[in-house]
N, C-alpha and C. Protein backbone atom coordinates (compact mmCIF):
# COMPACT_ATOMS: atom_id res chain seq x y z
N UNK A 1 -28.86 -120.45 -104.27
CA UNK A 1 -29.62 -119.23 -104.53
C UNK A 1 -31.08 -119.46 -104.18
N UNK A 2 -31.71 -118.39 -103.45
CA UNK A 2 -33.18 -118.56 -103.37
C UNK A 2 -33.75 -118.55 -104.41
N UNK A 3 -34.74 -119.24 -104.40
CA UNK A 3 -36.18 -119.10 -105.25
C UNK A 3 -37.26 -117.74 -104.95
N UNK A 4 -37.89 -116.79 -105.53
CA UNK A 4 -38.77 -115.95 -104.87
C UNK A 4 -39.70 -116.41 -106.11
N UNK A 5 -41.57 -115.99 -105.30
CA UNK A 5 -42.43 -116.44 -106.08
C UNK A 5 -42.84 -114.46 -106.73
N UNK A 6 -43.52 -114.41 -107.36
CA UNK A 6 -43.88 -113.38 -108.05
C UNK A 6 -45.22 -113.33 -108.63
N UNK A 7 -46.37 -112.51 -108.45
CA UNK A 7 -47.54 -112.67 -109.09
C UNK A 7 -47.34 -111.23 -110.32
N UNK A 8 -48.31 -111.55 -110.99
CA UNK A 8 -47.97 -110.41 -112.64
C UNK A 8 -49.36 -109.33 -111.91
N UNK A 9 -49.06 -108.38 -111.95
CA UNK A 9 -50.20 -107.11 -111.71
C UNK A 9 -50.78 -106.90 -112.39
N UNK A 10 -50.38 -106.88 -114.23
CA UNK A 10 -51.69 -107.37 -115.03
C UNK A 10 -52.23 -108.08 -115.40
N UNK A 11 -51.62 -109.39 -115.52
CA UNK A 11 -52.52 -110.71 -116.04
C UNK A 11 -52.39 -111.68 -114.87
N UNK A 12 -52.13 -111.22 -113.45
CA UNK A 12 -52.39 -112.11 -111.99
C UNK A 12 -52.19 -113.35 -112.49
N UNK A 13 -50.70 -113.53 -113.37
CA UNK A 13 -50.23 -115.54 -113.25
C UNK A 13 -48.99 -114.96 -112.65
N UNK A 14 -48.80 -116.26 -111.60
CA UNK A 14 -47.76 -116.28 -111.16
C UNK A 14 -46.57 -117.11 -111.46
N UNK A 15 -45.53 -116.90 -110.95
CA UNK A 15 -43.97 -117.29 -111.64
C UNK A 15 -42.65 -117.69 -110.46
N UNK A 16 -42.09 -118.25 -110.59
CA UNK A 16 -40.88 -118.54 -109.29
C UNK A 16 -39.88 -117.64 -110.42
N UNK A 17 -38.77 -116.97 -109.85
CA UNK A 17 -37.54 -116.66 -110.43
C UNK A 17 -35.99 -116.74 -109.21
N UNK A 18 -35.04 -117.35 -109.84
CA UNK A 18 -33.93 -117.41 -108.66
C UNK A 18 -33.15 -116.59 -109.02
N UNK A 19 -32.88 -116.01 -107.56
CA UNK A 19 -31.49 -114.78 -108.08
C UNK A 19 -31.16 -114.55 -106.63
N UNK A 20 -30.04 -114.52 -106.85
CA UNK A 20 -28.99 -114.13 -105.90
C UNK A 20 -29.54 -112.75 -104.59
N UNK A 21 -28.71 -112.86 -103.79
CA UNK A 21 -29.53 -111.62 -102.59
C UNK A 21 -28.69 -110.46 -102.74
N UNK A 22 -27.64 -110.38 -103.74
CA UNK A 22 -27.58 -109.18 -104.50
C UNK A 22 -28.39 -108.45 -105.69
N UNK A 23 -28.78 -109.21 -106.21
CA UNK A 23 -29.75 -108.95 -107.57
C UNK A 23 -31.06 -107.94 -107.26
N UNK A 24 -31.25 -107.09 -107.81
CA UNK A 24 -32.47 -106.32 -107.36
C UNK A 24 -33.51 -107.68 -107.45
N UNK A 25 -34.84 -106.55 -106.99
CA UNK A 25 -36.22 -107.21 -106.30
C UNK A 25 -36.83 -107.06 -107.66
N UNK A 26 -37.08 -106.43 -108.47
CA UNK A 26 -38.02 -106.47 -109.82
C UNK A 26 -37.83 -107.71 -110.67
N UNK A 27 -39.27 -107.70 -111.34
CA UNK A 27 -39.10 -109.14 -112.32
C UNK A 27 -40.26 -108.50 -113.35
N UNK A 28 -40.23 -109.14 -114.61
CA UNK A 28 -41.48 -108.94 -115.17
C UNK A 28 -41.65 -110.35 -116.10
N UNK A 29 -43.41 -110.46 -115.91
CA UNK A 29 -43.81 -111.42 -116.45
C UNK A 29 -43.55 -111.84 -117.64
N UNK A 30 -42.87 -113.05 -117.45
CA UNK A 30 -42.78 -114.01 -118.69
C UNK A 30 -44.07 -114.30 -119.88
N UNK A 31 -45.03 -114.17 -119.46
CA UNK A 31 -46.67 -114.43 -120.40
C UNK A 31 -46.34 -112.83 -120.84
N UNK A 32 -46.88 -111.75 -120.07
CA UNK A 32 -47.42 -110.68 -120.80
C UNK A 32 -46.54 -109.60 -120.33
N UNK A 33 -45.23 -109.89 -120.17
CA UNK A 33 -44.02 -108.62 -119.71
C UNK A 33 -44.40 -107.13 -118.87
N UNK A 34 -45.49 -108.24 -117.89
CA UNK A 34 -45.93 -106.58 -117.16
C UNK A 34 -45.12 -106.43 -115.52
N UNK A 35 -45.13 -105.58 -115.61
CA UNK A 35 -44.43 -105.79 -114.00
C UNK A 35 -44.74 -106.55 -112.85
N UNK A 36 -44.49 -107.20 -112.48
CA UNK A 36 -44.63 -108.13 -111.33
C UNK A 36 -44.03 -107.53 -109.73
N UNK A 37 -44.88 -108.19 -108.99
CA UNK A 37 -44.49 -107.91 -107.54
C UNK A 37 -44.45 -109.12 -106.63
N UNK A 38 -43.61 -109.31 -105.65
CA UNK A 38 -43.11 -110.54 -105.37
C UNK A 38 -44.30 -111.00 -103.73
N UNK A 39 -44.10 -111.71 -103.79
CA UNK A 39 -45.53 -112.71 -102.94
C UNK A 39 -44.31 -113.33 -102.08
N UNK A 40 -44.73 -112.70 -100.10
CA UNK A 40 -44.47 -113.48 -99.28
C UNK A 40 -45.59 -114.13 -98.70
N UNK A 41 -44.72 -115.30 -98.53
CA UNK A 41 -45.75 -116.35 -97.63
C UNK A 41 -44.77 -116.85 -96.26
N UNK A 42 -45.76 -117.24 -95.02
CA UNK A 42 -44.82 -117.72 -93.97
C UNK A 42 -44.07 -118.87 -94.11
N UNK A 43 -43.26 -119.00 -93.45
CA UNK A 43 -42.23 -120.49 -93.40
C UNK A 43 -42.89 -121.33 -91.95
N UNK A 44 -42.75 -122.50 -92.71
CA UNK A 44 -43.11 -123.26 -91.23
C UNK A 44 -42.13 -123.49 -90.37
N UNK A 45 -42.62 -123.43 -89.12
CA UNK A 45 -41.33 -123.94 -88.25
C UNK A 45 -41.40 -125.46 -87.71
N UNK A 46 -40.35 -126.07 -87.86
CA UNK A 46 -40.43 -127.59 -87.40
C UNK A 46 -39.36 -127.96 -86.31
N UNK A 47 -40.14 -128.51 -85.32
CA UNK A 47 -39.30 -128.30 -84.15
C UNK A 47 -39.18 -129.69 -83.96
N UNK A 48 -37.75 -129.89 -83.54
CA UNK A 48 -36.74 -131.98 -83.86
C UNK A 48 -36.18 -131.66 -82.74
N UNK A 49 -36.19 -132.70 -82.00
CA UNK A 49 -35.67 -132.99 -80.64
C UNK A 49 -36.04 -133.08 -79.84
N UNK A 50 -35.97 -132.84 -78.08
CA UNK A 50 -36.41 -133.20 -77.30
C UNK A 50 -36.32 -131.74 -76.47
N UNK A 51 -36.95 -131.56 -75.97
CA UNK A 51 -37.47 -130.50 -75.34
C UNK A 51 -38.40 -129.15 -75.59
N UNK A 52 -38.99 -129.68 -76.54
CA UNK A 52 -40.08 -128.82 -77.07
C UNK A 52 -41.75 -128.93 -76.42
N UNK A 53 -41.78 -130.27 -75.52
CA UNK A 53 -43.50 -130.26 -75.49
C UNK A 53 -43.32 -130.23 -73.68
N UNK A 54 -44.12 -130.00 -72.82
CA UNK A 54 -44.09 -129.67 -71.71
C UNK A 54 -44.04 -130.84 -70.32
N UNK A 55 -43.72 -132.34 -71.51
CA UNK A 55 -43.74 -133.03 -70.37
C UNK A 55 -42.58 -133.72 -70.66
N UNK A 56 -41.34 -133.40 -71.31
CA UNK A 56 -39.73 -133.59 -71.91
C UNK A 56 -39.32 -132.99 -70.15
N UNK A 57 -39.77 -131.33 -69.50
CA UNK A 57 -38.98 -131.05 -68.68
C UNK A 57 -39.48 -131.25 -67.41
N UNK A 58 -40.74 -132.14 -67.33
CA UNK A 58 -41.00 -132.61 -65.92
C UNK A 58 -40.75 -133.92 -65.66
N UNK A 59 -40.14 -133.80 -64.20
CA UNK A 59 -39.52 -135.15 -63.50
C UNK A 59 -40.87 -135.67 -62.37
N UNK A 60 -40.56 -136.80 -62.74
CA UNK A 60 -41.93 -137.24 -61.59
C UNK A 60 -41.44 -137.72 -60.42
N UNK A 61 -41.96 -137.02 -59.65
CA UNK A 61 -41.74 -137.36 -58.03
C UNK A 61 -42.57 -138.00 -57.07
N UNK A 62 -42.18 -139.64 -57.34
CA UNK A 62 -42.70 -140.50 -56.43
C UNK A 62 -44.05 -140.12 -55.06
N UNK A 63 -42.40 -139.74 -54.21
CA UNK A 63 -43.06 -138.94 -52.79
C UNK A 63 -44.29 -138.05 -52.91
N UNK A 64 -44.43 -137.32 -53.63
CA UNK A 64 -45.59 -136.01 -54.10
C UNK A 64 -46.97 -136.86 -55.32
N UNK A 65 -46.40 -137.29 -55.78
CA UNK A 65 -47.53 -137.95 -56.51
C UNK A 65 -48.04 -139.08 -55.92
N UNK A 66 -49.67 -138.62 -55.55
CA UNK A 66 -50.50 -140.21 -55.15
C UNK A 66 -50.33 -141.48 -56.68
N UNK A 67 -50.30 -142.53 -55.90
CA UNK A 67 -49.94 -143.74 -57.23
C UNK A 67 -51.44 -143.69 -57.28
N UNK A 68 -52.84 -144.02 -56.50
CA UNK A 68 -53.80 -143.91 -56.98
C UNK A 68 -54.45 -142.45 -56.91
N UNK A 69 -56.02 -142.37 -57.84
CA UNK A 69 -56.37 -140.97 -57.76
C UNK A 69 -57.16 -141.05 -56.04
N UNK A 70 -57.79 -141.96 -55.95
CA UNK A 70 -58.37 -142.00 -54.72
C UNK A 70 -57.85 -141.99 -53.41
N UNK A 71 -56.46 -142.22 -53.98
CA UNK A 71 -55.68 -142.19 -52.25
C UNK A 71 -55.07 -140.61 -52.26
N UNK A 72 -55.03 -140.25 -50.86
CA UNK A 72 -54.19 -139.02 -50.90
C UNK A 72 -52.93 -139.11 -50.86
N UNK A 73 -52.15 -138.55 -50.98
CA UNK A 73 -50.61 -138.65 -50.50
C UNK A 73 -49.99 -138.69 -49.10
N UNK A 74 -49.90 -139.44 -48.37
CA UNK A 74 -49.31 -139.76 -47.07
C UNK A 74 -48.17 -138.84 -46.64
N UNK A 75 -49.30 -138.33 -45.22
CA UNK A 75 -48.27 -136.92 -44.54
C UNK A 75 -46.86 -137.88 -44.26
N UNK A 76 -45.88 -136.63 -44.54
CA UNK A 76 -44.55 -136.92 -44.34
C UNK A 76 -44.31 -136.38 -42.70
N UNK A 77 -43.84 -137.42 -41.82
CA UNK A 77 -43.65 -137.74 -40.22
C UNK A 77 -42.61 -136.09 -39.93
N UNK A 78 -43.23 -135.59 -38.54
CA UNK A 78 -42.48 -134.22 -38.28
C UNK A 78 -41.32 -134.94 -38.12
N UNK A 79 -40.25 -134.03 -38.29
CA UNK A 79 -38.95 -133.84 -37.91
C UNK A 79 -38.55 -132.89 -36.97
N UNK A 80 -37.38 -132.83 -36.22
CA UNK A 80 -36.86 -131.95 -35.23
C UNK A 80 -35.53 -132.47 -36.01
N UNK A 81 -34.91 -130.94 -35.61
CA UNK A 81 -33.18 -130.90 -36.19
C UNK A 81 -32.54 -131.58 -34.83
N UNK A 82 -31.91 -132.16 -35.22
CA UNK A 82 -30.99 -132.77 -34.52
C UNK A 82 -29.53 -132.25 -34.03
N UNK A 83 -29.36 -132.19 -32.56
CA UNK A 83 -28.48 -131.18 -32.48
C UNK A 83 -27.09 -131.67 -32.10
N UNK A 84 -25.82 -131.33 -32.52
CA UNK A 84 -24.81 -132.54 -32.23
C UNK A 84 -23.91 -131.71 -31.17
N UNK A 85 -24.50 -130.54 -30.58
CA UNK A 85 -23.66 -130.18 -29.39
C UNK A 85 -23.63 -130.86 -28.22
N UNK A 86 -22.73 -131.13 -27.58
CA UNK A 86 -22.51 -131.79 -26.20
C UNK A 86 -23.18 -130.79 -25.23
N UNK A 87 -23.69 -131.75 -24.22
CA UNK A 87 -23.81 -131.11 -23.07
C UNK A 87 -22.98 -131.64 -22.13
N UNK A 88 -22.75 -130.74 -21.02
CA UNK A 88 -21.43 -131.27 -20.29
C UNK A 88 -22.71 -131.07 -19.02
C-alpha cells in the first residue's frame, strides 16, 4: 500500500497516512482534526545500466580519428571500381 503525505489547513503539521488506491483521498488531522489536503512532491528518476550517457553509443573509428591533435588524418588513396568484364 502507498504511503501519501498530507499537510493540516489549519494548524499546517504534516502527517504520512497509508491506504489503499481504492480508499478515498480525504484525511483529517490527527493534532487538531481539521481537514487536510494531500502534498505532491516529484519522484526521482534513477537511471542503471548502460546506455544512458552519450558516449555508451559511440564507437570509435580508428581510420577517422587523428591519434594525435596535431596531426591531421591521412587522405584515404583514390579508388577506381574495378571492372571484371572481359574484353574480347
Amino acid at each position: 500500500m502507498p504511503i501519501y503525505e498530507y499537510e493540516c489547513k489549519k494548524c499546517h503539521s504534516r502527517f504520512e497516512v497509508k491506504r489503499s488506491f481504492g480508499e478515498d483521498g480525504g484525511a483529517t488531522c490527527p493534532e487538531c482534526s481539521g481537514k487536510a489536503g494531500r502534498i505532491f512532491t516529484s519522484v526521482p528518476v534513477i537511471f542503471k545500466g548502460s546506455g544512458f550517457y552519450v558516449t555508451d553509443s559511440k564507437k570509435n573509428n580508428p581510420a577517422s580519428t587523428p591519434e594525435k591533435k596535431d596531426e591531421a588524418p591521412k587522405p584515404v588513396a583514390d579508388t577506381k571500381p574495378v571492372s571484371n568484364a572481359k574484353k574480347d
